[in-house]
Protein backbone atom coordinates (compact mmCIF):
# COMPACT_ATOMS: atom_id res chain seq x y z
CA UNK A 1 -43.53 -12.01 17.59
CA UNK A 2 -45.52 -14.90 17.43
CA UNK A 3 -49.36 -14.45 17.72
CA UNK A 4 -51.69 -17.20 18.66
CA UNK A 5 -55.36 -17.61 19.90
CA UNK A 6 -56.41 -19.37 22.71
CA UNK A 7 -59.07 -21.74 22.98
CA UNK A 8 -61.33 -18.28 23.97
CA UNK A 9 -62.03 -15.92 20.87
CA UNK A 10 -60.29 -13.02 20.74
CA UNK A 11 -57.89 -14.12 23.55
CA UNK A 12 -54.31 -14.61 22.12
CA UNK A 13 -50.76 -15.54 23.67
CA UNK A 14 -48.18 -13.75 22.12
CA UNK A 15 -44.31 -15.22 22.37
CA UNK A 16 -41.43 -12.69 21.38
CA UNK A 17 -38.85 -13.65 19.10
CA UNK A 18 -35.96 -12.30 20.26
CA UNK A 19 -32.62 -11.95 18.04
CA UNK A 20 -29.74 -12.71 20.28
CA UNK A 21 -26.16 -11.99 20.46
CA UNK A 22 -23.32 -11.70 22.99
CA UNK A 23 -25.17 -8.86 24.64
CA UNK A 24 -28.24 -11.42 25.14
CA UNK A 25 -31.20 -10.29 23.03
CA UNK A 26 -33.73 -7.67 21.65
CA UNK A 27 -37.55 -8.36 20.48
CA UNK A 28 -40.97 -6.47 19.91
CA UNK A 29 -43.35 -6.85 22.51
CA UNK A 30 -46.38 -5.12 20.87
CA UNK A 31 -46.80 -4.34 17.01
CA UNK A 32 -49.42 -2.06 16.44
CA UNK A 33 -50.12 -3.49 13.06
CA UNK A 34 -49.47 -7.30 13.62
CA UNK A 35 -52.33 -6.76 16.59
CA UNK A 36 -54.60 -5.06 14.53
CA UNK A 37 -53.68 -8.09 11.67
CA UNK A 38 -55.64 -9.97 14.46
CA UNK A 39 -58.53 -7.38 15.32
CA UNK A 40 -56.39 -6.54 18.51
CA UNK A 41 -56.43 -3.31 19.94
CA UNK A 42 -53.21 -1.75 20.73
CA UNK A 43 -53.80 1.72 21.78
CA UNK A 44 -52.87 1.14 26.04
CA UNK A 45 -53.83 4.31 27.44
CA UNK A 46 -52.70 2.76 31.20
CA UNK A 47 -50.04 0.56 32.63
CA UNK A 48 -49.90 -0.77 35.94
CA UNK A 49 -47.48 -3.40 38.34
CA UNK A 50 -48.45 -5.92 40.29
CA UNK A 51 -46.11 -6.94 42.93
CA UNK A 52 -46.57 -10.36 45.03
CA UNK A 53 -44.52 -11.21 47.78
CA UNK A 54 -46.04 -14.77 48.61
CA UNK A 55 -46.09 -18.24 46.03
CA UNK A 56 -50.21 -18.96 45.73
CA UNK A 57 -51.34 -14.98 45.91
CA UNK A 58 -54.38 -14.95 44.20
CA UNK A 59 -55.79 -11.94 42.90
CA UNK A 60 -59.02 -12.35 40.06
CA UNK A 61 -61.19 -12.95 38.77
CA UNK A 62 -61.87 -8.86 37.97
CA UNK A 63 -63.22 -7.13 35.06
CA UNK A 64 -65.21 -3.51 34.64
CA UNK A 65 -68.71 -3.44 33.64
CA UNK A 66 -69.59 -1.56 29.89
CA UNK A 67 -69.52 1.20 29.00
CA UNK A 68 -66.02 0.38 30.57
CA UNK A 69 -64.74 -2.56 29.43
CA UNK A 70 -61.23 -2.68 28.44
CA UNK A 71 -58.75 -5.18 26.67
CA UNK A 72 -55.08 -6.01 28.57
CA UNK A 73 -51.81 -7.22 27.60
CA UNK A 74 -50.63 -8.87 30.61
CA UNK A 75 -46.95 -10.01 31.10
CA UNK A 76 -45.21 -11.72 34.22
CA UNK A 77 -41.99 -9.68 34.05
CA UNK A 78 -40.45 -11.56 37.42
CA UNK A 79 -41.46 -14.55 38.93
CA UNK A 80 -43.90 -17.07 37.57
CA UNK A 81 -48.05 -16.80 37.90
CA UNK A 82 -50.73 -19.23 36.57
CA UNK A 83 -53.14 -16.81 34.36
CA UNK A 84 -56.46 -17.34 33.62
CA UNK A 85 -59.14 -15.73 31.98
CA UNK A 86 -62.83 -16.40 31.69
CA UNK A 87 -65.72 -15.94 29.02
CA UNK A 88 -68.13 -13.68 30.51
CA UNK A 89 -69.52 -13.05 26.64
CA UNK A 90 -73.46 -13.91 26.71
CA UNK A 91 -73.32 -14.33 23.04
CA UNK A 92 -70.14 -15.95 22.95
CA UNK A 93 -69.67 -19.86 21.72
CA UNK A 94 -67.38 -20.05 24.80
CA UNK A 95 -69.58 -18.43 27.38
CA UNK A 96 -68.50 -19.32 30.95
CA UNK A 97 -65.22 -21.27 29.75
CA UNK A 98 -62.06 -20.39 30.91
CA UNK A 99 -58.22 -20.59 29.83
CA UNK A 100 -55.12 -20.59 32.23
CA UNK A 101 -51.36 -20.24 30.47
CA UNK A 102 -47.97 -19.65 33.02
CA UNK A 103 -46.07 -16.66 32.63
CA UNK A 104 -42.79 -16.57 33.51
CA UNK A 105 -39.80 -14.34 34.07
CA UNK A 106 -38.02 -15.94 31.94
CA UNK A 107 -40.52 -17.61 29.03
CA UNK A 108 -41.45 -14.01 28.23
CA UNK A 109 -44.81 -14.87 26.85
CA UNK A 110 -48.07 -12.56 27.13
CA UNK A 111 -52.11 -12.63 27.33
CA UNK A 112 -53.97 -10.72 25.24
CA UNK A 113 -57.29 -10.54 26.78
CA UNK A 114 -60.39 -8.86 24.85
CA UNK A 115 -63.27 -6.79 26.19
CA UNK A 116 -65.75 -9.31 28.08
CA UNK A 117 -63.54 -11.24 29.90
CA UNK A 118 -62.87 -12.18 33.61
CA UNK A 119 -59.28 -12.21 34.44
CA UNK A 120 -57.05 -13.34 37.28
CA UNK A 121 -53.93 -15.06 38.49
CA UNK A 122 -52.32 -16.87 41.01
CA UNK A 123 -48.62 -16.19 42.05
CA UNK A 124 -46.36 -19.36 41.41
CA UNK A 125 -43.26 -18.16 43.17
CA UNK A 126 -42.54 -15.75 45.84
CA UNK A 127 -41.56 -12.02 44.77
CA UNK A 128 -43.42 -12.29 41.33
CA UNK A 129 -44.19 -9.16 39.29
CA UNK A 130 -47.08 -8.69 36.55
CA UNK A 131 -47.26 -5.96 33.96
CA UNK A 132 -50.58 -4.94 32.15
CA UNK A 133 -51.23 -2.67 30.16
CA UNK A 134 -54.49 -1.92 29.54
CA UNK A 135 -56.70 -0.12 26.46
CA UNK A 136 -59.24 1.31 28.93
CA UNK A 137 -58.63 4.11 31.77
CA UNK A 138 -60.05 2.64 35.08
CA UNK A 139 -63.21 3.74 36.68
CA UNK A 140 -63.67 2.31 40.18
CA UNK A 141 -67.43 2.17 39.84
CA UNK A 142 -67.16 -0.22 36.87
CA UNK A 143 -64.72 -2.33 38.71
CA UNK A 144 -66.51 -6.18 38.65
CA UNK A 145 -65.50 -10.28 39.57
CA UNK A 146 -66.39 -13.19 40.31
CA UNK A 147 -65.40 -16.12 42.66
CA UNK A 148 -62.22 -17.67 41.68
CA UNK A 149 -63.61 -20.74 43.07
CA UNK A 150 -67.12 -20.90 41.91
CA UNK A 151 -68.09 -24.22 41.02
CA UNK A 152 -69.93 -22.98 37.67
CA UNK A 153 -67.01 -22.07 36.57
CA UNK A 154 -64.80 -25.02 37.30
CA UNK A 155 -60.94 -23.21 37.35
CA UNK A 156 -58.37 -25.43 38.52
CA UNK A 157 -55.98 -23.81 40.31
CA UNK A 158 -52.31 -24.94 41.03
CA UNK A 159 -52.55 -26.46 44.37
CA UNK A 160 -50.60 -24.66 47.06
CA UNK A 161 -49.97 -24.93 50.75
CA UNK A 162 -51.15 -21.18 51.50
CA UNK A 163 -53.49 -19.22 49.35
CA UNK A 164 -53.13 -14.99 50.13
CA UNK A 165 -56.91 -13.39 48.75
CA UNK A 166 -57.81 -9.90 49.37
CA UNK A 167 -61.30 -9.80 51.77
CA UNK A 168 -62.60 -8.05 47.96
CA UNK A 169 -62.11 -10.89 45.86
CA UNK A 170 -63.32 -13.61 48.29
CA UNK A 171 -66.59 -11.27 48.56
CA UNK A 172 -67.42 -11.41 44.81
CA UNK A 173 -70.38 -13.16 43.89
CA UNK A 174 -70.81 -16.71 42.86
CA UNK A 175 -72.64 -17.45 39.61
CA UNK A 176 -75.53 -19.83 40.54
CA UNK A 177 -78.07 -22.22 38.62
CA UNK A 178 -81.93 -21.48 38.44
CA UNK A 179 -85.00 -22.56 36.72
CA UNK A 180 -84.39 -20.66 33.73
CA UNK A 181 -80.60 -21.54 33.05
CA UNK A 182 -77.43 -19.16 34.18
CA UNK A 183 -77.66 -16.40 35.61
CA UNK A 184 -74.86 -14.05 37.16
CA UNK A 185 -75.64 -12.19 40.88
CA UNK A 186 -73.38 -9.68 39.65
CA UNK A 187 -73.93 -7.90 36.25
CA UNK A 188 -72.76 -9.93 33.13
CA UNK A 189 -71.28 -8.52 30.07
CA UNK A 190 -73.73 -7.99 27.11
């Protein structure tokens, strides 16, 4: 596999390397010690589908709040979705920036996000499917977003006739300017 960091610390997109023959072909999707070569955490403890009947289903930008935070391997297994994470690190030199990759069906490529970061995506074909697997068991309380759209943040979705949102992830909080700098309405990540 081929292992490569974003633009985000500790965020890396990994592309197999499959060895083909007539059958088609066979590759590694996670290496325990390749991701710990990279200070990635392997040990998934949960794994979860997302299925998406509509093109431009949004679903994001969620994360859980410590002592909860968790790291995810996310794969688009069917379909195609525009995936994007975002820097919610106080102390991190990319602090409020954000990275989108597509995941396809059929380009097999995956996100490796760390602890500290937003995620979402938006569904680029009808009938998509999304894999994660995650290193973190989840606990409702700790479940946390923000707007997809906030202007702070500056994500630039694919454009698309229809967006679906759930009524909970167009009622996260915006992140808003004040005297003093940035501040988040909803808890930030130390």
């Amino acid at each position: 596999m081929k292992i490569t960091e974003s633009r985000l610390p500790g965020a890396y997109v990994i592309e197999i390397e499959p060895v083909t023959d007539e059958r088609g072909f066979f590759s590694r999707l996670v290496c325990q010690r390749e991701f710990q070569s990279h200070g990635m955490n392997s040990n998934f403890v949960q794994a979860n589908i997302s299925y998406n009947i509509a093109r431009g289903t949004l679903r994001g930008m969620h994360f859980q709040k410590p002592p909860f935070e968790e790291e995810k391997l996310v794969r688009c297994t069917r379909g195609a979705i525009y995936d994007v994470i975002v820097d919610l690190r106080a102390d991190s030199p990319t602090y409020l920036r954000w990275f989108a990759i597509e995941l396809t069906g059929e380009n097999h490529k995956m996100l490796y996000i760390p602890k500290g970061m937003a995620h979402g995506f938006q569904t680029l074909a009808d009938n998509t499917e999304v894999s994660y697997q995650h290193t973190a068991f989840y606990v409702p309380e700790s479940g946390s977003g923000v707007r997809w759209d906030d202007p702070v943040l500056g994500i630039e979705w694919p454009a698309v006739e229809k967006r679906v949102i759930s009524a909970a992830d167009q009622a996260w909080s915006y992140l808003v300017r004040d005297g003093a700098g940035l501040k988040q309405e909803c808890e930030s990540i130390p």
